[in-house]
PDB file of N, CA and C in Angstrom:
ATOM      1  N   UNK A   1      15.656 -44.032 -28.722  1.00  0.00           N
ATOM      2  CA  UNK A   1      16.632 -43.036 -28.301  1.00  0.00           C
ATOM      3  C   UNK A   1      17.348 -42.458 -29.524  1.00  0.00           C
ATOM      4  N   UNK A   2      17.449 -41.477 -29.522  1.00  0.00           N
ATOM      5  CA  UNK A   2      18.328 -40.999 -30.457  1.00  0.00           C
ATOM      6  C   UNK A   2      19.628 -41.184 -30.665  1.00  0.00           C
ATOM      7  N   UNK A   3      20.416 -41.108 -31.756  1.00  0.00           N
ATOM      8  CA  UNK A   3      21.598 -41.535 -32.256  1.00  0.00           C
ATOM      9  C   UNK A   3      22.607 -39.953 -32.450  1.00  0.00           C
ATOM     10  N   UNK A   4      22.276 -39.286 -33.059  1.00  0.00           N
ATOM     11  CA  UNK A   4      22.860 -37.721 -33.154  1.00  0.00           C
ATOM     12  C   UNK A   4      22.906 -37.014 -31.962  1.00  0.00           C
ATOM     13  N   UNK A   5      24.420 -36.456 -31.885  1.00  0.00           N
ATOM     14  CA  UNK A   5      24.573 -35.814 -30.711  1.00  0.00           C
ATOM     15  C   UNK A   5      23.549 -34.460 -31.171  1.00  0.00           C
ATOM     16  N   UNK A   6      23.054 -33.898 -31.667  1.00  0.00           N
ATOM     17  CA  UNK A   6      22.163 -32.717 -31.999  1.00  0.00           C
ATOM     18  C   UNK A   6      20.760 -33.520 -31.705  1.00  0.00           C
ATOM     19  N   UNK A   7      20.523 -34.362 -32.127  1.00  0.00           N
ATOM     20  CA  UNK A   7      19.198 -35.173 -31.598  1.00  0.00           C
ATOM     21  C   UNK A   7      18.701 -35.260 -30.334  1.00  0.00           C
ATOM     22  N   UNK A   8      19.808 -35.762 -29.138  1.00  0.00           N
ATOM     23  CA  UNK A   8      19.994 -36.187 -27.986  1.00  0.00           C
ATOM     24  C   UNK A   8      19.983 -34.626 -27.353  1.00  0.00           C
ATOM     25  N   UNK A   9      20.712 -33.437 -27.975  1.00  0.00           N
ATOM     26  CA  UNK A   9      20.263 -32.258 -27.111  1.00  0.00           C
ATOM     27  C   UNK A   9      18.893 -31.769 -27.642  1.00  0.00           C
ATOM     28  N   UNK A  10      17.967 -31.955 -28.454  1.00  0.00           N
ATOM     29  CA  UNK A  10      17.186 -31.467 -28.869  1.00  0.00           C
ATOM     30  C   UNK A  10      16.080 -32.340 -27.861  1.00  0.00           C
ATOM     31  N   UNK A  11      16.265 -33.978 -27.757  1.00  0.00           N
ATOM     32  CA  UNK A  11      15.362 -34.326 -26.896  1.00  0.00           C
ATOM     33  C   UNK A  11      15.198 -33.841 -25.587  1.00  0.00           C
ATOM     34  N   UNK A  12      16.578 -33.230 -25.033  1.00  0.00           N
ATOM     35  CA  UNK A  12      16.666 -32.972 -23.719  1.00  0.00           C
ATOM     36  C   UNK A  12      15.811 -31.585 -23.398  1.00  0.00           C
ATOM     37  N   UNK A  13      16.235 -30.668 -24.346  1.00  0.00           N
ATOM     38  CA  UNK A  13      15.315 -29.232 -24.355  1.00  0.00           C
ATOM     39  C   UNK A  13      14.169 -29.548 -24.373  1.00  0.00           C
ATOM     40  N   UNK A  14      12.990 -30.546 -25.206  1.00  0.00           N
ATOM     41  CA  UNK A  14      11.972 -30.315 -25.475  1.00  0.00           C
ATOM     42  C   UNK A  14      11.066 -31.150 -23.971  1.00  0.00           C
ATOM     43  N   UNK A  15      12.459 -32.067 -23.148  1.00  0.00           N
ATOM     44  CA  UNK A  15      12.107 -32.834 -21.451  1.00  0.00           C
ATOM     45  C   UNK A  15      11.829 -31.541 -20.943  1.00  0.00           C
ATOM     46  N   UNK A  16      12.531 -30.689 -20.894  1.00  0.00           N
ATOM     47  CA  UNK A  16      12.593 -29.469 -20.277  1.00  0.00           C
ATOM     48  C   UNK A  16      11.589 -28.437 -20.762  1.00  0.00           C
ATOM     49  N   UNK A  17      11.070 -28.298 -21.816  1.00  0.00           N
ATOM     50  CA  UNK A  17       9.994 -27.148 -22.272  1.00  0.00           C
ATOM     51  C   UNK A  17       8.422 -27.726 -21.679  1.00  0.00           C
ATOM     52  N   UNK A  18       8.268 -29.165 -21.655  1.00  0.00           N
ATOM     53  CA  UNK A  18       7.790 -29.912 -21.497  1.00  0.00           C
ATOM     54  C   UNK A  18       7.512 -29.575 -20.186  1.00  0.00           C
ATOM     55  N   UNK A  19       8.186 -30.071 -19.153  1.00  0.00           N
ATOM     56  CA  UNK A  19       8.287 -29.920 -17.530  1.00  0.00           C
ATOM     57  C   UNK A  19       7.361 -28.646 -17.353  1.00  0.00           C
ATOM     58  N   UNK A  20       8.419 -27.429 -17.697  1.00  0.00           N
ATOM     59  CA  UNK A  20       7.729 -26.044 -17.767  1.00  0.00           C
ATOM     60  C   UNK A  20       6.334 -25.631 -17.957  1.00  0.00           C
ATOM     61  N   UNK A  21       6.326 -26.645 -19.111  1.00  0.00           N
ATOM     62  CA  UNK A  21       4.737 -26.204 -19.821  1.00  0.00           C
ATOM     63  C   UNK A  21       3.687 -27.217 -18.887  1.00  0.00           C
ATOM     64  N   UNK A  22       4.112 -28.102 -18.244  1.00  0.00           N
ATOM     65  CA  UNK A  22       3.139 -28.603 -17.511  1.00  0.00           C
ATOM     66  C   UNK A  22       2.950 -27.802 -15.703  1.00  0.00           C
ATOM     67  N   UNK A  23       4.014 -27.485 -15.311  1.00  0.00           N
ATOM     68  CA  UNK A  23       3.730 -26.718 -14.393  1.00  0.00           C
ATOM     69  C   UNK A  23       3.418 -25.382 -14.358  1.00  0.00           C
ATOM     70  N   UNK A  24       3.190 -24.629 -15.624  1.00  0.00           N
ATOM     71  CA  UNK A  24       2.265 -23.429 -15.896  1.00  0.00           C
ATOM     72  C   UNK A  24       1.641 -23.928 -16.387  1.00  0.00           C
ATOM     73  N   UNK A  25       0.639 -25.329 -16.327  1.00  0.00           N
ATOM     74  CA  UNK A  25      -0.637 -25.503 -16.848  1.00  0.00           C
ATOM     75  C   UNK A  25      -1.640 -26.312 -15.864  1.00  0.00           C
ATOM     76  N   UNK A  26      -0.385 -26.648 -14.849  1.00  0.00           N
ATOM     77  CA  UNK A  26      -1.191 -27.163 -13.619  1.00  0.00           C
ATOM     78  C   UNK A  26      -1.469 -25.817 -12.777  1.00  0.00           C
ATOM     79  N   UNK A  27      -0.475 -24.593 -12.676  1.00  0.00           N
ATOM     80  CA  UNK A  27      -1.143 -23.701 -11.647  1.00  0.00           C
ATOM     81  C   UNK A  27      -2.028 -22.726 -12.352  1.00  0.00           C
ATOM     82  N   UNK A  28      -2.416 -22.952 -13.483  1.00  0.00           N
ATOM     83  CA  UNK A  28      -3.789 -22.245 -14.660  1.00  0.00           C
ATOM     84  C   UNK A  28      -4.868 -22.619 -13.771  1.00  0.00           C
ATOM     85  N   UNK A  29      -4.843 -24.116 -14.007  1.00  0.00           N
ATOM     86  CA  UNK A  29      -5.945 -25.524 -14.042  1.00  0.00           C
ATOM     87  C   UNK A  29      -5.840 -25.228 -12.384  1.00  0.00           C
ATOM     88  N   UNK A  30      -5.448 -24.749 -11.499  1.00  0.00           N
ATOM     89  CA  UNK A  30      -5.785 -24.431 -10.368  1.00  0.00           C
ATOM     90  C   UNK A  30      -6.446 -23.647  -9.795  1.00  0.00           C
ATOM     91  N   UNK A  31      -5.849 -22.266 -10.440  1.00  0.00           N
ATOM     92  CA  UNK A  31      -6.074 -20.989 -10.163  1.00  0.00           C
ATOM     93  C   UNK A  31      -7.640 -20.988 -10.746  1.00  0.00           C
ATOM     94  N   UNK A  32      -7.542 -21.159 -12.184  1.00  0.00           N
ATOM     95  CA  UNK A  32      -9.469 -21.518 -12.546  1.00  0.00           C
ATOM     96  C   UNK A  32     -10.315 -22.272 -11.449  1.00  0.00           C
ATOM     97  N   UNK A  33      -9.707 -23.167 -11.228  1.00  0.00           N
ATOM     98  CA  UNK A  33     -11.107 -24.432 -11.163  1.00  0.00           C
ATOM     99  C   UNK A  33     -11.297 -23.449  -9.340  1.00  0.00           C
ATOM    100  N   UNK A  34     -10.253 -22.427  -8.488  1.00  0.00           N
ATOM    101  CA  UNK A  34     -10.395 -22.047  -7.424  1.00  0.00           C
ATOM    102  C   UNK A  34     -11.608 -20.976  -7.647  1.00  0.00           C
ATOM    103  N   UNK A  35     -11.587 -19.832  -9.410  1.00  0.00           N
ATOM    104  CA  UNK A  35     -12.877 -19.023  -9.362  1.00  0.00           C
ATOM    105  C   UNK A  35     -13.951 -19.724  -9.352  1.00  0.00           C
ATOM    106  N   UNK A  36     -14.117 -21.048 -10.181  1.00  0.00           N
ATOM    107  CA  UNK A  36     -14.636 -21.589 -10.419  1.00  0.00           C
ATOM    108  C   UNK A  36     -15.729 -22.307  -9.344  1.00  0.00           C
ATOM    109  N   UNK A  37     -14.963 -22.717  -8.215  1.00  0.00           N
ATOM    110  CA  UNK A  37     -15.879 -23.073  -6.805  1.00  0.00           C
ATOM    111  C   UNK A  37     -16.083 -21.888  -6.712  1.00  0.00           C
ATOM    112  N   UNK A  38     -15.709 -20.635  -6.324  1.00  0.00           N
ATOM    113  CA  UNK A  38     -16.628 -19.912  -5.602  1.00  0.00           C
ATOM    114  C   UNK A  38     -17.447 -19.007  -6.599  1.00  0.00           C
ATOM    115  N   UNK A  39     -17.617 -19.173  -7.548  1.00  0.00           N
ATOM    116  CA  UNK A  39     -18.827 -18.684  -7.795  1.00  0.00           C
ATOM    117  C   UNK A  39     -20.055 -20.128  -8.089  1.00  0.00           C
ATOM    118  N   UNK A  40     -19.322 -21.488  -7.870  1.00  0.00           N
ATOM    119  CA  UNK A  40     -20.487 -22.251  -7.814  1.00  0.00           C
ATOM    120  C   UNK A  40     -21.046 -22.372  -6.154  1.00  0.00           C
ATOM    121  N   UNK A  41     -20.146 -21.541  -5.504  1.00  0.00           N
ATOM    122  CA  UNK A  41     -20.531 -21.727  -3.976  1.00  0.00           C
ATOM    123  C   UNK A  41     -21.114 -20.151  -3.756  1.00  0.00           C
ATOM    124  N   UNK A  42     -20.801 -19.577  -4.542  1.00  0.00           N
ATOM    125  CA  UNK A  42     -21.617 -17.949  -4.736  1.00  0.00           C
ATOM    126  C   UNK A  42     -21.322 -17.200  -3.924  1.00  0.00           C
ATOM    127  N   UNK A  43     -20.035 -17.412  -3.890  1.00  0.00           N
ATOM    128  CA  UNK A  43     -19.602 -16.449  -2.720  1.00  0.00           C
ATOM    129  C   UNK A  43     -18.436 -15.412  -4.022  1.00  0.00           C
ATOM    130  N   UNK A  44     -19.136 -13.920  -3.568  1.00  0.00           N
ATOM    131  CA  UNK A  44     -18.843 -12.852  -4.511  1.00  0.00           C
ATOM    132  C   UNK A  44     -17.341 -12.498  -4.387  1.00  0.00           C
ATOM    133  N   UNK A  45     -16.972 -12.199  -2.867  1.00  0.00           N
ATOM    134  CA  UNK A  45     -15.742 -11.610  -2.818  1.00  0.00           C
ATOM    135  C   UNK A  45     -14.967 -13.032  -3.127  1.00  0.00           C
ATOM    136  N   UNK A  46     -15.008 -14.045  -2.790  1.00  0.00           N
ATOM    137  CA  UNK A  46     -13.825 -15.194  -3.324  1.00  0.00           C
ATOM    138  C   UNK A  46     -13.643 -15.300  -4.496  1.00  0.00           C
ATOM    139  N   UNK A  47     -14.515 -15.309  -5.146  1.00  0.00           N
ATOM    140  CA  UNK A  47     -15.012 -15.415  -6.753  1.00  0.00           C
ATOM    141  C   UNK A  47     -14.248 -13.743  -7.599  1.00  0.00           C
ATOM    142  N   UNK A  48     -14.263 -12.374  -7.251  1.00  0.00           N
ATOM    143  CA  UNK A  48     -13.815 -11.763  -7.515  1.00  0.00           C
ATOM    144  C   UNK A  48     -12.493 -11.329  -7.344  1.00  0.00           C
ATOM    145  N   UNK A  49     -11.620 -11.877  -5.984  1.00  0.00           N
ATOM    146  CA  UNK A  49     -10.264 -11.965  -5.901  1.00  0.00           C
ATOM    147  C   UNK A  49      -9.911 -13.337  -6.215  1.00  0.00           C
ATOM    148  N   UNK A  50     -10.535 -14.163  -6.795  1.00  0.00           N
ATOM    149  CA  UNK A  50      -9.945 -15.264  -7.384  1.00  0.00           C
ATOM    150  C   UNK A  50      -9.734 -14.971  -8.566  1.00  0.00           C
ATOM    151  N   UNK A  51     -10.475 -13.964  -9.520  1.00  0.00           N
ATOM    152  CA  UNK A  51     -10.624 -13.241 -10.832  1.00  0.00           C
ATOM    153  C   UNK A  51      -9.238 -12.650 -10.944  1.00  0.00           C
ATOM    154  N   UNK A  52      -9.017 -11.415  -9.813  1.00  0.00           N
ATOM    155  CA  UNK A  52      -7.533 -11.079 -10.026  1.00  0.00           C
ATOM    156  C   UNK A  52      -6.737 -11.307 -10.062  1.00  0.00           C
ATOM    157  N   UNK A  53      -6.348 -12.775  -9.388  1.00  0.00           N
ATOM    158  CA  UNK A  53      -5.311 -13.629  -9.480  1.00  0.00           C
ATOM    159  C   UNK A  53      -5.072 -14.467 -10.323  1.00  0.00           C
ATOM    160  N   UNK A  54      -6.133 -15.226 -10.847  1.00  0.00           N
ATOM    161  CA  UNK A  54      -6.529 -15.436 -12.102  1.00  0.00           C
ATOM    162  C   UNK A  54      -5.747 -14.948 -13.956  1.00  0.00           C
ATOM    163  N   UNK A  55      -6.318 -13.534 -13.805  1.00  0.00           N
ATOM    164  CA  UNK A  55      -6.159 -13.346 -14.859  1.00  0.00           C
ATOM    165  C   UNK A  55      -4.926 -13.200 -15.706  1.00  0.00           C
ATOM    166  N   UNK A  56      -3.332 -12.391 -14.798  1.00  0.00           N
ATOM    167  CA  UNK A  56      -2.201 -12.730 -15.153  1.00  0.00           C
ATOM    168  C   UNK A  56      -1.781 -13.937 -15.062  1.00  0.00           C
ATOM    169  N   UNK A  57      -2.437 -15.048 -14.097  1.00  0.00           N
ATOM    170  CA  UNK A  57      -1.525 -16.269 -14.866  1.00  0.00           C
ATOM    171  C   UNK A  57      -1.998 -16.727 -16.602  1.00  0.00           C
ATOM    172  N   UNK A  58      -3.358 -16.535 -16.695  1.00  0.00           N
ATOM    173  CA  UNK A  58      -3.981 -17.340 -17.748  1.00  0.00           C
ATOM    174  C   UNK A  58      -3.304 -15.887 -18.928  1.00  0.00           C
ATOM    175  N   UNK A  59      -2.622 -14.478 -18.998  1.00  0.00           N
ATOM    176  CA  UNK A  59      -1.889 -13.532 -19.697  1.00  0.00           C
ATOM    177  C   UNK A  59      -0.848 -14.663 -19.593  1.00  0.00           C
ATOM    178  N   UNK A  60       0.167 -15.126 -18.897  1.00  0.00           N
ATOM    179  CA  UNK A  60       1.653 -15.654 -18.070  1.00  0.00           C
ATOM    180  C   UNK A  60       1.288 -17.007 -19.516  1.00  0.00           C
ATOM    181  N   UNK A  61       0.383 -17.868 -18.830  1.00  0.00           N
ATOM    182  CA  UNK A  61       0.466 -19.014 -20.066  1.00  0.00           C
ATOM    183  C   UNK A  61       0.486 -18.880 -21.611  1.00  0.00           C
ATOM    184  N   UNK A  62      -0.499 -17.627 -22.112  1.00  0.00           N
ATOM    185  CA  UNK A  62      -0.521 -17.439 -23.451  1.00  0.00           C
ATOM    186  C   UNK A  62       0.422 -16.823 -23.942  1.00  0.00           C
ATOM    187  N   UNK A  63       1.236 -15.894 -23.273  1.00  0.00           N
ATOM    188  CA  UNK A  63       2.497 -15.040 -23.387  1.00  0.00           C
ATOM    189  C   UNK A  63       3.036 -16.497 -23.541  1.00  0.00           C
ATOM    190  N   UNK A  64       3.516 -17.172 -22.938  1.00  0.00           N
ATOM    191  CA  UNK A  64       4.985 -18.513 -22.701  1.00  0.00           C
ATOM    192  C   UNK A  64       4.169 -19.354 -24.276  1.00  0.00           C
ATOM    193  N   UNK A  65       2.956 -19.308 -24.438  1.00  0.00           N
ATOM    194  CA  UNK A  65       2.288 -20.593 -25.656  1.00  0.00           C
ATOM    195  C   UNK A  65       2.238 -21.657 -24.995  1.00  0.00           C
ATOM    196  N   UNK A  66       1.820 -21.982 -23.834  1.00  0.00           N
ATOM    197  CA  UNK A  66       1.192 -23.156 -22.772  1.00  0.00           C
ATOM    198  C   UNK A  66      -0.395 -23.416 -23.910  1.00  0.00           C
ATOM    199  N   UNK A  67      -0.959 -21.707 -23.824  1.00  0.00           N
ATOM    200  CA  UNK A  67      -2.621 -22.308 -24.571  1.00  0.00           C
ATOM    201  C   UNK A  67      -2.295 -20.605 -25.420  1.00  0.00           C
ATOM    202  N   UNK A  68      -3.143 -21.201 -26.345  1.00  0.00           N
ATOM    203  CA  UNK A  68      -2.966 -20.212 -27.149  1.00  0.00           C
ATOM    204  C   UNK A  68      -4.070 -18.750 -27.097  1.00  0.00           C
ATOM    205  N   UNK A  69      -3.608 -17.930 -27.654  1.00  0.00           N
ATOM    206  CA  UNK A  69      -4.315 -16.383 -26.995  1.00  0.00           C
ATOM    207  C   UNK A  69      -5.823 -16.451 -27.242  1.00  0.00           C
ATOM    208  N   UNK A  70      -6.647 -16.945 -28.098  1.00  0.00           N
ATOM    209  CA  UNK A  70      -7.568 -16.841 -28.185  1.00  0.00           C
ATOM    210  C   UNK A  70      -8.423 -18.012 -27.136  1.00  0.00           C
ATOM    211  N   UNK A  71      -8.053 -19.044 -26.346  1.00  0.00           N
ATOM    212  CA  UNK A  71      -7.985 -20.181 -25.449  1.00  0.00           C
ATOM    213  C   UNK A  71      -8.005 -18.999 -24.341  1.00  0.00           C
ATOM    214  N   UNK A  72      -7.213 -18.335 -24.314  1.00  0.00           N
ATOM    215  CA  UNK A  72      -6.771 -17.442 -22.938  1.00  0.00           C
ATOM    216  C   UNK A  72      -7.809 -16.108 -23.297  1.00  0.00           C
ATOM    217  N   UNK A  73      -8.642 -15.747 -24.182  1.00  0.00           N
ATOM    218  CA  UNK A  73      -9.681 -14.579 -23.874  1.00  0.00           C
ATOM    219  C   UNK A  73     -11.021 -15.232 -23.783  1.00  0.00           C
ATOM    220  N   UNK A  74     -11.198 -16.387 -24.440  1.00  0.00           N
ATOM    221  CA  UNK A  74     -12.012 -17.232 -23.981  1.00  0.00           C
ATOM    222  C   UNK A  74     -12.399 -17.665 -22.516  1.00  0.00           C
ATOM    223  N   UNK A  75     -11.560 -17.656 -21.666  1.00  0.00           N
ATOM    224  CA  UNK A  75     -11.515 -18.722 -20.307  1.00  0.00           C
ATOM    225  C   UNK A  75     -11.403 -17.066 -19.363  1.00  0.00           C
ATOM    226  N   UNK A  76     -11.079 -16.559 -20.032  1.00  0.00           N
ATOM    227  CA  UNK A  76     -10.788 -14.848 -19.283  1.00  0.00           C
ATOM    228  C   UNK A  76     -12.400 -14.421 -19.417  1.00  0.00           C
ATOM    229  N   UNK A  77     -13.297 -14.590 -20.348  1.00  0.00           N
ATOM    230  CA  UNK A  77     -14.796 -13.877 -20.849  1.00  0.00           C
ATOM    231  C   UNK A  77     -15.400 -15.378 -20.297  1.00  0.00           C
ATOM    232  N   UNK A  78     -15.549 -16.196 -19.956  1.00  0.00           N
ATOM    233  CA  UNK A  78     -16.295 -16.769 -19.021  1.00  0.00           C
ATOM    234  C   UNK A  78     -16.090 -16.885 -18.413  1.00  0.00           C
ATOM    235  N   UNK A  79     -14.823 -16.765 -17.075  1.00  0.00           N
ATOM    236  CA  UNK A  79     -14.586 -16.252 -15.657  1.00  0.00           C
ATOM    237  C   UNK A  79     -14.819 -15.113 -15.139  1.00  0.00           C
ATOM    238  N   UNK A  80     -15.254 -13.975 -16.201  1.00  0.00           N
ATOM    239  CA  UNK A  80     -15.371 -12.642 -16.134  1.00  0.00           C
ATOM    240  C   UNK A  80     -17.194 -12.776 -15.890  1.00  0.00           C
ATOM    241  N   UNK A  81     -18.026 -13.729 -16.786  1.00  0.00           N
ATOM    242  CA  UNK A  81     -19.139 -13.737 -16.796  1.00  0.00           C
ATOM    243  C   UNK A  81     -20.056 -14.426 -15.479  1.00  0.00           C
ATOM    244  N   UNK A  82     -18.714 -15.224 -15.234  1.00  0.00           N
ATOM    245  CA  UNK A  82     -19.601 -16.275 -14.276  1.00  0.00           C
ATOM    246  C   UNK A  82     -19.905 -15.521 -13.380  1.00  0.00           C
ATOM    247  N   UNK A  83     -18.501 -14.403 -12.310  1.00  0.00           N
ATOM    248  CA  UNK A  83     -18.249 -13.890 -11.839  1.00  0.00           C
ATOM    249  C   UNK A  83     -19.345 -12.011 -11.800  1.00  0.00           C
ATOM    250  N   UNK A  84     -19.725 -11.922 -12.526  1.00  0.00           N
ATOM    251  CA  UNK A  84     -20.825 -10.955 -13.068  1.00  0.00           C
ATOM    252  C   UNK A  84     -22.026 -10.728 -12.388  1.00  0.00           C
ATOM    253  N   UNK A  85     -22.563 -12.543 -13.355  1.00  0.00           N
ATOM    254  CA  UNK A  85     -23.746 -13.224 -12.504  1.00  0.00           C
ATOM    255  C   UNK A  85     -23.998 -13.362 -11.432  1.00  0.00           C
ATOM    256  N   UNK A  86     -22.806 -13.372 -10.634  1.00  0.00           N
ATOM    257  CA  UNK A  86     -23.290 -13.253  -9.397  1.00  0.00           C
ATOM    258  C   UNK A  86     -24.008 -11.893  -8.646  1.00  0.00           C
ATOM    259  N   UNK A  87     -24.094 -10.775  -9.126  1.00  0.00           N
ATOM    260  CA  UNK A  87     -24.584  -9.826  -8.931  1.00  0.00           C
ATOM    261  C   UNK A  87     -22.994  -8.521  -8.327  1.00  0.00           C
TER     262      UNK A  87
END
């Protein structure tokens, strides 16, 4: 535990950036793995409005620095591809 009253608020902010950054990284890790079934279930229209919903959160995380921007055009160009393939 920390000893400095500047210490003790610094741990508390980073409980809190922390919290944040895990619940914009659990509804990422959702919103993906949801395009993700339906284009392994190949179904076009789920797979393409899962794309649109998709894509501002995984903008939402790299904007906040959850994952960093090049993580976020990456995961954007193979949800874009998978989604393609399907015809």
């Amino acid at each position: 535990m920390p000893i400095k009253k500047s210490a003790f608020k610094e741990l508390r902010k980073s409980e809190k950036r922390r919290a944040r950054n895990l619940a914009v990284k659990s509804t990422l890790k959702k919103a993906v793995k949801a395009v993700r079934k339906a284009t392994a279930q190949k179904d076009k229209t789920k797979a393409a409005e899962g794309l649109k919903t998709v894509i501002p959160v995984i903008d939402r995380a790299a904007r906040k620095g959850v994952i960093k921007r090049n993580t976020a055009a990456r995961l954007k160009s193979k949800l874009h591809a998978a989604v393609r393939k399907l015809g």
